[in-house]
N, C-alpha and C. Protein backbone atom coordinates (compact mmCIF):
# COMPACT_ATOMS: atom_id res chain seq x y z
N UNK A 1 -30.70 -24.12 65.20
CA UNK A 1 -29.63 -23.16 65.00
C UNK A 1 -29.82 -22.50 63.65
N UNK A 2 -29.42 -20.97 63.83
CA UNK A 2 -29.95 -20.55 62.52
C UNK A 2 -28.93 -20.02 61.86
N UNK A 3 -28.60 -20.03 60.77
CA UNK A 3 -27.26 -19.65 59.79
C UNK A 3 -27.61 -18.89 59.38
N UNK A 4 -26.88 -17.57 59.62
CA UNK A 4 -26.90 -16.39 58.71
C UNK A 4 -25.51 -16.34 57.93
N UNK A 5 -26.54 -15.25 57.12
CA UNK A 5 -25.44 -14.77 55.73
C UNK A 5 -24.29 -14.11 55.97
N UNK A 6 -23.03 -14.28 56.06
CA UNK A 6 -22.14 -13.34 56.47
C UNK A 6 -21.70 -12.47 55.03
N UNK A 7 -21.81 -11.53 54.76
CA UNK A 7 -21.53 -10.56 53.40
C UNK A 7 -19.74 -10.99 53.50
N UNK A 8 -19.29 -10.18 52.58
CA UNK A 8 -17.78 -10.20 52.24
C UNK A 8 -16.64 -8.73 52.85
N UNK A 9 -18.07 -8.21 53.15
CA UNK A 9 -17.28 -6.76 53.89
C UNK A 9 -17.52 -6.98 55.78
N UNK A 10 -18.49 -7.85 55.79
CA UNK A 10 -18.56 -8.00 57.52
C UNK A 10 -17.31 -9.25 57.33
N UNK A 11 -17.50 -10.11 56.60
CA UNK A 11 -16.02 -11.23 56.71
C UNK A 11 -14.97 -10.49 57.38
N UNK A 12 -14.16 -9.28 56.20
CA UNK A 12 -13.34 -8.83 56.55
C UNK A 12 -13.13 -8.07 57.74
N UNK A 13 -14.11 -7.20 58.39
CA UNK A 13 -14.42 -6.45 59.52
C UNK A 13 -14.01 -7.89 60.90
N UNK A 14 -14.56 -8.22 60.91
CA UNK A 14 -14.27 -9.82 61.67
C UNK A 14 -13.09 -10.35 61.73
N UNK A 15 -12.31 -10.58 60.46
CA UNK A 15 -11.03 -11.10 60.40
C UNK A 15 -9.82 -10.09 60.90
N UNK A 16 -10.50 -8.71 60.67
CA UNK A 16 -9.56 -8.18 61.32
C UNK A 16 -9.30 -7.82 62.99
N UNK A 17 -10.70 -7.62 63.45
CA UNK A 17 -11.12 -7.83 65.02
C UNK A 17 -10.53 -8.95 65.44
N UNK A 18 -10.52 -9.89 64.65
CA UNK A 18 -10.09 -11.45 64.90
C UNK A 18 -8.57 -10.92 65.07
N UNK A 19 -7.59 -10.62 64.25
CA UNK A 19 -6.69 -10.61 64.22
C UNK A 19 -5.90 -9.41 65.36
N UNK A 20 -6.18 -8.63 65.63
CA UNK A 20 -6.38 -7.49 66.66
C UNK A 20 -5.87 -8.22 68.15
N UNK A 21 -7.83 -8.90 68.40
CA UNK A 21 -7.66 -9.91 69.82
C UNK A 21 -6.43 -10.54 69.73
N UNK A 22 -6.60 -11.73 68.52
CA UNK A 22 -5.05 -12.53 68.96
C UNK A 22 -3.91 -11.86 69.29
N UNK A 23 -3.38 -10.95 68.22
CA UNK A 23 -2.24 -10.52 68.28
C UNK A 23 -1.85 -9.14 70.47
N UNK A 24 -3.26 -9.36 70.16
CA UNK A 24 -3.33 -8.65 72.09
C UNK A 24 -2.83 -9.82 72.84
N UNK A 25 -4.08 -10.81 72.73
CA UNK A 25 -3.60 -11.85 73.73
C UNK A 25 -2.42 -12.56 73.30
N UNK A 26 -2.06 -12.61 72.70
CA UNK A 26 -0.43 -13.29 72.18
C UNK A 26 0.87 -12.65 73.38
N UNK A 27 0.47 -11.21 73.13
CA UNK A 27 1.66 -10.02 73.96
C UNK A 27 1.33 -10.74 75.06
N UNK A 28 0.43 -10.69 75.87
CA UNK A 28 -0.20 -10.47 76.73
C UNK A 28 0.32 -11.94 77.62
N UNK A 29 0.25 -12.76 76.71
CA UNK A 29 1.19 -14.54 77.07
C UNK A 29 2.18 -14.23 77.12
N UNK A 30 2.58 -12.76 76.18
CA UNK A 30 4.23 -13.46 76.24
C UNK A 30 4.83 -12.78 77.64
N UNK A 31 4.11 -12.20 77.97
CA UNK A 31 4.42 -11.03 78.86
C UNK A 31 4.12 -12.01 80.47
N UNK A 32 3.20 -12.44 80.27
CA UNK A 32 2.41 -13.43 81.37
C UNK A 32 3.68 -14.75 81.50
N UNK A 33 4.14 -15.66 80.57
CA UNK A 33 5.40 -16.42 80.70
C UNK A 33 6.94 -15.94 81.32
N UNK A 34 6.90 -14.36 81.51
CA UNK A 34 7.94 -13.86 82.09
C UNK A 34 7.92 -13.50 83.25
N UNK A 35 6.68 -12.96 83.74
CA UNK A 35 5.82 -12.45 85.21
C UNK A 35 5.55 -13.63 85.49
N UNK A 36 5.34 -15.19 85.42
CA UNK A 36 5.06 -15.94 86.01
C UNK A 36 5.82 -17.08 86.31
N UNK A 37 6.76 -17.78 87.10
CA UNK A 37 7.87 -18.13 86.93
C UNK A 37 7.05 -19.92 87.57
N UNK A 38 6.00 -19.97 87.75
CA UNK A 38 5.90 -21.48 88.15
C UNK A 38 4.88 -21.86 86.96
N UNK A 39 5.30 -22.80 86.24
CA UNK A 39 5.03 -23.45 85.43
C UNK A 39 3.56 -23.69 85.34
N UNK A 40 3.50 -24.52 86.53
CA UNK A 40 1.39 -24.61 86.66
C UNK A 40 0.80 -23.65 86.55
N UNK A 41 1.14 -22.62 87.21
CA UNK A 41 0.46 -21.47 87.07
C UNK A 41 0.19 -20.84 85.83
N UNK A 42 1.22 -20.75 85.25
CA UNK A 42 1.26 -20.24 83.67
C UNK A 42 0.42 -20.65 82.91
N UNK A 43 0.51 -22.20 82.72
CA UNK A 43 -0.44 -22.84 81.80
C UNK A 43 -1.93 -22.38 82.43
N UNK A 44 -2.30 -22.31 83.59
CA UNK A 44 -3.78 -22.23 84.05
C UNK A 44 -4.15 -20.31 83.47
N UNK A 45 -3.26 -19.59 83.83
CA UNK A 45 -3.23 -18.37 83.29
C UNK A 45 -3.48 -18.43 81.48
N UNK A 46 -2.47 -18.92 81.05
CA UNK A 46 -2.66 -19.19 79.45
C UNK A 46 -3.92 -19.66 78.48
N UNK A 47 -4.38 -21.06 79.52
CA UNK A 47 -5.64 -21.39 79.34
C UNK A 47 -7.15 -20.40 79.44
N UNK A 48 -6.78 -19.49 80.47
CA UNK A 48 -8.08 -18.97 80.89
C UNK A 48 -8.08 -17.48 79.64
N UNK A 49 -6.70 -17.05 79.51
CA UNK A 49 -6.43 -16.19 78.70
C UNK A 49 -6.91 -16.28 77.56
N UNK A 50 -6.55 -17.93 76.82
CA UNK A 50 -6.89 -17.78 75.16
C UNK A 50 -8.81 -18.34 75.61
N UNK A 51 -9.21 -18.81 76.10
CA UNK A 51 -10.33 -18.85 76.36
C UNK A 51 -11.10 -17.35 76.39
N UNK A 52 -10.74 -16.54 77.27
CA UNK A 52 -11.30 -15.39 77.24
C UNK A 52 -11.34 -14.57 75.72
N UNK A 53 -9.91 -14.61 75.36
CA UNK A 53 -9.99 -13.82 73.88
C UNK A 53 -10.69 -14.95 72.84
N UNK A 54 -10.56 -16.15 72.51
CA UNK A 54 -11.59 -16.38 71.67
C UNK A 54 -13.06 -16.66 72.30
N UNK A 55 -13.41 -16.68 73.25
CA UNK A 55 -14.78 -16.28 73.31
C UNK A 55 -15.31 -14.97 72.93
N UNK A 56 -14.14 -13.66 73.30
CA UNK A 56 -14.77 -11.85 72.85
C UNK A 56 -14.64 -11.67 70.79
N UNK A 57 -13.49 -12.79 70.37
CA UNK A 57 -13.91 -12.72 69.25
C UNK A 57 -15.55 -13.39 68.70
N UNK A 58 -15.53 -14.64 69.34
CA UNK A 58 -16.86 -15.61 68.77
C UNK A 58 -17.97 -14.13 69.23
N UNK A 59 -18.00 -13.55 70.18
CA UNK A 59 -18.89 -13.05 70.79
C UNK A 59 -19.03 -11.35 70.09
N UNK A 60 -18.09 -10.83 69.40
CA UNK A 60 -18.01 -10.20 68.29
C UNK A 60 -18.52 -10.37 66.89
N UNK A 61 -17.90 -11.40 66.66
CA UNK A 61 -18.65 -12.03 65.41
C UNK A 61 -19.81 -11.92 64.87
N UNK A 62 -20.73 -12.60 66.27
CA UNK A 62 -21.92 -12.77 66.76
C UNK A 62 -22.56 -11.44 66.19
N UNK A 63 -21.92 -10.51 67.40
CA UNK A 63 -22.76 -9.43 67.11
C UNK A 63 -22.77 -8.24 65.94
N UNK A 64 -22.11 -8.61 65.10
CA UNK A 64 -21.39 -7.84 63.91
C UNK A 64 -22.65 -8.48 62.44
N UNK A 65 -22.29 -9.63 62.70
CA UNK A 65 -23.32 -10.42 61.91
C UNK A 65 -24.41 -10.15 62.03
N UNK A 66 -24.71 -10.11 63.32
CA UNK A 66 -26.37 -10.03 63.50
C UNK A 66 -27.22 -8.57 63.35
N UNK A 67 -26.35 -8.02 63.73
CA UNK A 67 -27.06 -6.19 64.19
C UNK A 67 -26.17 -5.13 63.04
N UNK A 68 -24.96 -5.77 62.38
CA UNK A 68 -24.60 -4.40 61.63
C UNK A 68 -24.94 -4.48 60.47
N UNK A 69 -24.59 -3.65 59.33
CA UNK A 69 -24.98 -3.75 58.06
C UNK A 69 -23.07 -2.87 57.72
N UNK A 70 -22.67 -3.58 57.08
CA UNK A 70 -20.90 -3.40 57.29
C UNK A 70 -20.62 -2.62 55.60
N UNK A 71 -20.10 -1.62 55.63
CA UNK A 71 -19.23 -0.95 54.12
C UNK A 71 -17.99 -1.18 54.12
N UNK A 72 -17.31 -1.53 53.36
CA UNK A 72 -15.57 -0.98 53.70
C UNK A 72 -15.62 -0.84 52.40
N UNK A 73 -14.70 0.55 53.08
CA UNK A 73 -14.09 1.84 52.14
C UNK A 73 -12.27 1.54 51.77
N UNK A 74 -12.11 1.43 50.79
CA UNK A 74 -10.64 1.59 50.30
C UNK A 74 -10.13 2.77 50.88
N UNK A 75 -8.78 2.32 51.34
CA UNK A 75 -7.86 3.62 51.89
C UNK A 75 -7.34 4.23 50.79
N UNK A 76 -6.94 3.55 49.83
CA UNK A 76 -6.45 4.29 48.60
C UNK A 76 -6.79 3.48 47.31
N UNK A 77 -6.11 4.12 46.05
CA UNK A 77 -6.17 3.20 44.93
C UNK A 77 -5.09 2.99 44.34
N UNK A 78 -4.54 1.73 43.81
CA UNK A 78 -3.62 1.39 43.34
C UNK A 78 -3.67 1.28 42.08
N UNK A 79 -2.73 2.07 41.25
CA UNK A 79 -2.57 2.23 39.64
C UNK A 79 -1.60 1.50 39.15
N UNK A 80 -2.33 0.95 38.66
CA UNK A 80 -1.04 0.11 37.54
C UNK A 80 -0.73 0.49 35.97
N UNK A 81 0.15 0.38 35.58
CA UNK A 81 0.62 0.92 34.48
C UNK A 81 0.57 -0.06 33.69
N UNK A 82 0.38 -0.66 32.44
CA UNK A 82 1.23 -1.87 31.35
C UNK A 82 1.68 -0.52 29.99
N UNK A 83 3.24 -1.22 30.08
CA UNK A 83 3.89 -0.37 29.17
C UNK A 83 3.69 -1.15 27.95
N UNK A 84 3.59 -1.11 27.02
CA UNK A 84 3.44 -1.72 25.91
C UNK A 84 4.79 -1.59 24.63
N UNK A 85 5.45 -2.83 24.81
CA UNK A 85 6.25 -2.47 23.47
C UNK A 85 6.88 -1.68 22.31
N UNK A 86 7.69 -0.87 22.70
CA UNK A 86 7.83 0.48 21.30
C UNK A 86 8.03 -0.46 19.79
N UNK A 87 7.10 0.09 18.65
CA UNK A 87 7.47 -0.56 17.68
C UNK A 87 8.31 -0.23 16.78
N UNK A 88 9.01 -1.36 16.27
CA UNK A 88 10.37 -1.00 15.64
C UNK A 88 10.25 0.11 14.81
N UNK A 89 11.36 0.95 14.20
CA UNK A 89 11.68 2.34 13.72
C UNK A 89 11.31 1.68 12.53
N UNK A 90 10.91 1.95 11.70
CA UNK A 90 11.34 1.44 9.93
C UNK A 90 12.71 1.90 9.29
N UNK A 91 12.80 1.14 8.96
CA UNK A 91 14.42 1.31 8.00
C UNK A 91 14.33 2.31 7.08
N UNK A 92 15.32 2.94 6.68
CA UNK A 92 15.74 3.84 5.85
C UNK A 92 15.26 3.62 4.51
N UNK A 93 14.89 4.24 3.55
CA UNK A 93 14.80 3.89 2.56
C UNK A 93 13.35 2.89 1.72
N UNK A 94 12.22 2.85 3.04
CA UNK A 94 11.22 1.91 3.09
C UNK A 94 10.34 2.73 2.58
């Protein structure tokens, strides 16, 4: 088995595909627990369901790692300010 390098910009590309699938197949249960009113059935539906979506993530992964070469681009930039202390007035007469 051979271990490749995963960079820090394909990580993220992944985690978000990752997060995508689940949050599909999640609906997709919840929607399936209301359309399906016999219990056995559900679970065998549920099972085959999260099976299917984490195999298209593993199987994503796979191929993201292996064949792309990944950039990510910032949508924007965030500015931060530090205000710094006004220094005291001097007194009258100094």
């Amino acid at each position: 088995m051979t271990i490749e390098k995963v960079d820090r910009h394909q990580e993220k590309l992944i985690r978000s595909i990752s997060n995508e699938i689940t949050d599909l197949f999640e609906k997709i249960l919840d929607y399936a627990e209301v359309a399906v009113s016999n219990s056995d059935q559900y679970k065998k539906l549920r099972s085959k369901i999260l099976r299917i979506g984490n195999n298209c993530i593993r199987n994503i992964s796979k191929e993201v790692v292996s064949h792309y070469s990944v950039t990510y681009i910032a949508s924007g930039e965030t500015i931060i300010e530090i205000a710094r202390p006004k220094a005291k007035a001097k007194a009258k007469g100094e």
